[in-house]
N, C-alpha and C. Protein backbone atom coordinates (compact mmCIF):
# COMPACT_ATOMS: atom_id res chain seq x y z
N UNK A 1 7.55 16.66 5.08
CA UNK A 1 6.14 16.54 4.78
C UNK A 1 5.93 15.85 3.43
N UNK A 2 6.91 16.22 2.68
CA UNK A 2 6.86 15.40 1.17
C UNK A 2 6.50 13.81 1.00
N UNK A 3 7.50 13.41 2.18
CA UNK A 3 7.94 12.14 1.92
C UNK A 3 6.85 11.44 2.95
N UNK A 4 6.23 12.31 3.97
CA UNK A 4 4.95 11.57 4.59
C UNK A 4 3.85 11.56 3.48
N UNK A 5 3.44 12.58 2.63
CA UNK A 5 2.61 12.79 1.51
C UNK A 5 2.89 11.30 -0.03
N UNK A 6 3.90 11.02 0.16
CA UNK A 6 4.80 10.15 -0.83
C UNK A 6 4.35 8.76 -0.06
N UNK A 7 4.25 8.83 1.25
CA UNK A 7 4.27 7.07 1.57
C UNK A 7 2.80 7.09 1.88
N UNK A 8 2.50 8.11 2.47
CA UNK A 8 0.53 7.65 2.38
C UNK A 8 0.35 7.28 1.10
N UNK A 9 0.59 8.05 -0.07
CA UNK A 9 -0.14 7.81 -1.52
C UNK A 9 0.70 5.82 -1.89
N UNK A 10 1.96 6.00 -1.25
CA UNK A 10 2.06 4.66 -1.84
C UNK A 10 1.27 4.02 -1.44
N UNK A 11 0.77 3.90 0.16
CA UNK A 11 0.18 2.87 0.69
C UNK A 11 -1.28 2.93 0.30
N UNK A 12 -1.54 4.02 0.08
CA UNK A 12 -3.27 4.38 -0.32
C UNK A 12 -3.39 3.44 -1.58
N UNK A 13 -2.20 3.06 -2.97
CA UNK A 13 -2.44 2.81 -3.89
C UNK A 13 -1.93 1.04 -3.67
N UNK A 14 -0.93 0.83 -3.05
CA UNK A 14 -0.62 -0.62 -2.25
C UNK A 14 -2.34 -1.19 -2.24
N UNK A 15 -2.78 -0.69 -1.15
CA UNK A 15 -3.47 -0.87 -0.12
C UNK A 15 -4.79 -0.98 -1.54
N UNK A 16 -5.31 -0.31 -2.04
CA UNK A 16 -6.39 -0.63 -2.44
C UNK A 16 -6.40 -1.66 -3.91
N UNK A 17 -4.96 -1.71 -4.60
CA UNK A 17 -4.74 -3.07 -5.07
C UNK A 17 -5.35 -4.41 -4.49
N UNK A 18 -4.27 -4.37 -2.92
CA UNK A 18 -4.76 -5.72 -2.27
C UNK A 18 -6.37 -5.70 -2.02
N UNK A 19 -6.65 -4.99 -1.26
CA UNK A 19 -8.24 -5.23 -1.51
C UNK A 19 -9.15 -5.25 -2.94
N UNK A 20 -8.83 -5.00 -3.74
CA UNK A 20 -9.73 -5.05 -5.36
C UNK A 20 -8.84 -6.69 -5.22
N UNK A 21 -8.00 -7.24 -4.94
CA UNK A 21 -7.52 -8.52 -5.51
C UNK A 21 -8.08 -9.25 -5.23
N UNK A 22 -8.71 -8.63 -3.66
CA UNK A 22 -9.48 -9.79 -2.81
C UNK A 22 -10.94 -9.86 -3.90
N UNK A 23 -11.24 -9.00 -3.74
CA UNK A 23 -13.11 -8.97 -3.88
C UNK A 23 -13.22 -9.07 -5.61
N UNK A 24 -11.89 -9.30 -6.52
CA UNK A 24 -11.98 -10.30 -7.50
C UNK A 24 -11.98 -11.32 -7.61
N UNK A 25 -11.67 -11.98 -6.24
CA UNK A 25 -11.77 -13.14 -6.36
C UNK A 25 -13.17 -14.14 -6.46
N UNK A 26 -14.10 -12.69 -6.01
CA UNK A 26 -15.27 -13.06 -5.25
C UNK A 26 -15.74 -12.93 -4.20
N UNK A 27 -14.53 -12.70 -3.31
CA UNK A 27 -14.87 -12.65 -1.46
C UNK A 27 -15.19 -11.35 -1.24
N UNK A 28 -16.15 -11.29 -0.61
CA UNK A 28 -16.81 -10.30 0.02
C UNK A 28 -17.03 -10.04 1.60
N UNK A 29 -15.99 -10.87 1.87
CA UNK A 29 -15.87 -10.58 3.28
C UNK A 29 -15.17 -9.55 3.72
N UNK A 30 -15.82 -8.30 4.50
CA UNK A 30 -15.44 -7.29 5.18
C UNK A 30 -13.75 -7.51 5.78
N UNK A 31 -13.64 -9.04 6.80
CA UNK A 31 -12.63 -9.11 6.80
C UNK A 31 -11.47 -9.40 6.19
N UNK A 32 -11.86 -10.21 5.33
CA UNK A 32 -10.43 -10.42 4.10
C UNK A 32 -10.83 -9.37 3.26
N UNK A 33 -11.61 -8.23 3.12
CA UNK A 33 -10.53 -7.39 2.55
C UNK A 33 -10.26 -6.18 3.43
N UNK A 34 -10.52 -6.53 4.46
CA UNK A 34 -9.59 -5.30 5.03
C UNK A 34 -8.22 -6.26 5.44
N UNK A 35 -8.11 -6.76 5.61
CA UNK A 35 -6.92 -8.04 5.19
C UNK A 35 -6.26 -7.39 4.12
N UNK A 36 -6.84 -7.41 2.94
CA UNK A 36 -6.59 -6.98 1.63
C UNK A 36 -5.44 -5.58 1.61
N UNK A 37 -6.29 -4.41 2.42
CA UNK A 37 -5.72 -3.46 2.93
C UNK A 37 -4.59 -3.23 3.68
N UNK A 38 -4.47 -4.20 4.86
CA UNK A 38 -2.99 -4.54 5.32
C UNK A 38 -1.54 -5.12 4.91
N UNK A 39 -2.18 -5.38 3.61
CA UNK A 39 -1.37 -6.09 2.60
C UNK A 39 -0.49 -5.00 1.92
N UNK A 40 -1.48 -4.07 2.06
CA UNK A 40 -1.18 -2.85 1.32
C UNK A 40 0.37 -2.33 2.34
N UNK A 41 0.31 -2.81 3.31
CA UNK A 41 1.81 -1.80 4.14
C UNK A 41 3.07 -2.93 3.38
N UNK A 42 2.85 -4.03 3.35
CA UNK A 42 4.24 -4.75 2.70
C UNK A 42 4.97 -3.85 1.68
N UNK A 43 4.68 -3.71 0.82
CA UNK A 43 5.43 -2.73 -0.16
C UNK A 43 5.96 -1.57 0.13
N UNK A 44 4.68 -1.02 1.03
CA UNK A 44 5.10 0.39 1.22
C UNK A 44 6.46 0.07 2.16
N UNK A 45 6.55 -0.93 2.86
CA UNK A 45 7.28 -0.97 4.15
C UNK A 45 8.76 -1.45 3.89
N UNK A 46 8.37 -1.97 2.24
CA UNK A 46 9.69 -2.49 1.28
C UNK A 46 10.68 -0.77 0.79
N UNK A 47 9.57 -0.29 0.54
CA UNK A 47 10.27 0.59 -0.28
C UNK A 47 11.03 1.87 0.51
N UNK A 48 10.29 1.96 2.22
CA UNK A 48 10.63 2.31 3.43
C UNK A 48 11.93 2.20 4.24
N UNK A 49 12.12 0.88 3.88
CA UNK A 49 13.31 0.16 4.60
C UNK A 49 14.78 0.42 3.76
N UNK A 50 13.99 0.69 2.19
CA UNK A 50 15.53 0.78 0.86
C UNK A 50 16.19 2.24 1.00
N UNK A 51 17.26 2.60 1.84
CA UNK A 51 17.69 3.45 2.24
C UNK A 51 17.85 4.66 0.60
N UNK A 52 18.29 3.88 -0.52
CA UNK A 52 18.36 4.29 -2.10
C UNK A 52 16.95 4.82 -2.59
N UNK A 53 15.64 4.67 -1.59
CA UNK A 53 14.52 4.69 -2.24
C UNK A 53 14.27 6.34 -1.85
N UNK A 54 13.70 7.33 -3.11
CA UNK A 54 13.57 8.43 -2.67
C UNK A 54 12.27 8.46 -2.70
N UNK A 55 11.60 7.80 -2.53
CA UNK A 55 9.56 7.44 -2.38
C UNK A 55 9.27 8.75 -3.63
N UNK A 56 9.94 8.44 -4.86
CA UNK A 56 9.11 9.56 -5.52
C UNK A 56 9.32 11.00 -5.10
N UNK A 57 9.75 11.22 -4.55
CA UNK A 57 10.38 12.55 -3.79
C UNK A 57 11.17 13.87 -4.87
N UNK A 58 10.76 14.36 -5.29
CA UNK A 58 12.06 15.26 -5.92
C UNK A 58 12.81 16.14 -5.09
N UNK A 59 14.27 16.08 -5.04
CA UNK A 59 14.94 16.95 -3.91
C UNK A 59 15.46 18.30 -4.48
């Protein structure tokens, strides 16, 4: 449960980066930034895949 609690918050904080990046740019399109938001799984999905990665986890 930790580590589901650990990758939502990454992606929650991923995820709303990419969208504030968008709508600094100016764009205010609903769809590029929920675009913005999907952007948000790359990292998380980086740090997912790094078998060494303990997502913040204390064991």
């Amino acid at each position: 449960m930790d580590k589901t609690k650990a990758l939502l918050a990454s992606w929650a904080r991923s995820s709303v980066a990419g969208a504030l990046a968008v709508y600094m740019t100016g764009n205010t399109n609903p769809k590029d930034l929920s675009l913005g938001l999907v952007a948000g799984l790359v990292p998380m999905l980086a740090r997912w895949a790094n078998p060494n990665d303990d997502l913040g986890v204390k064991k």
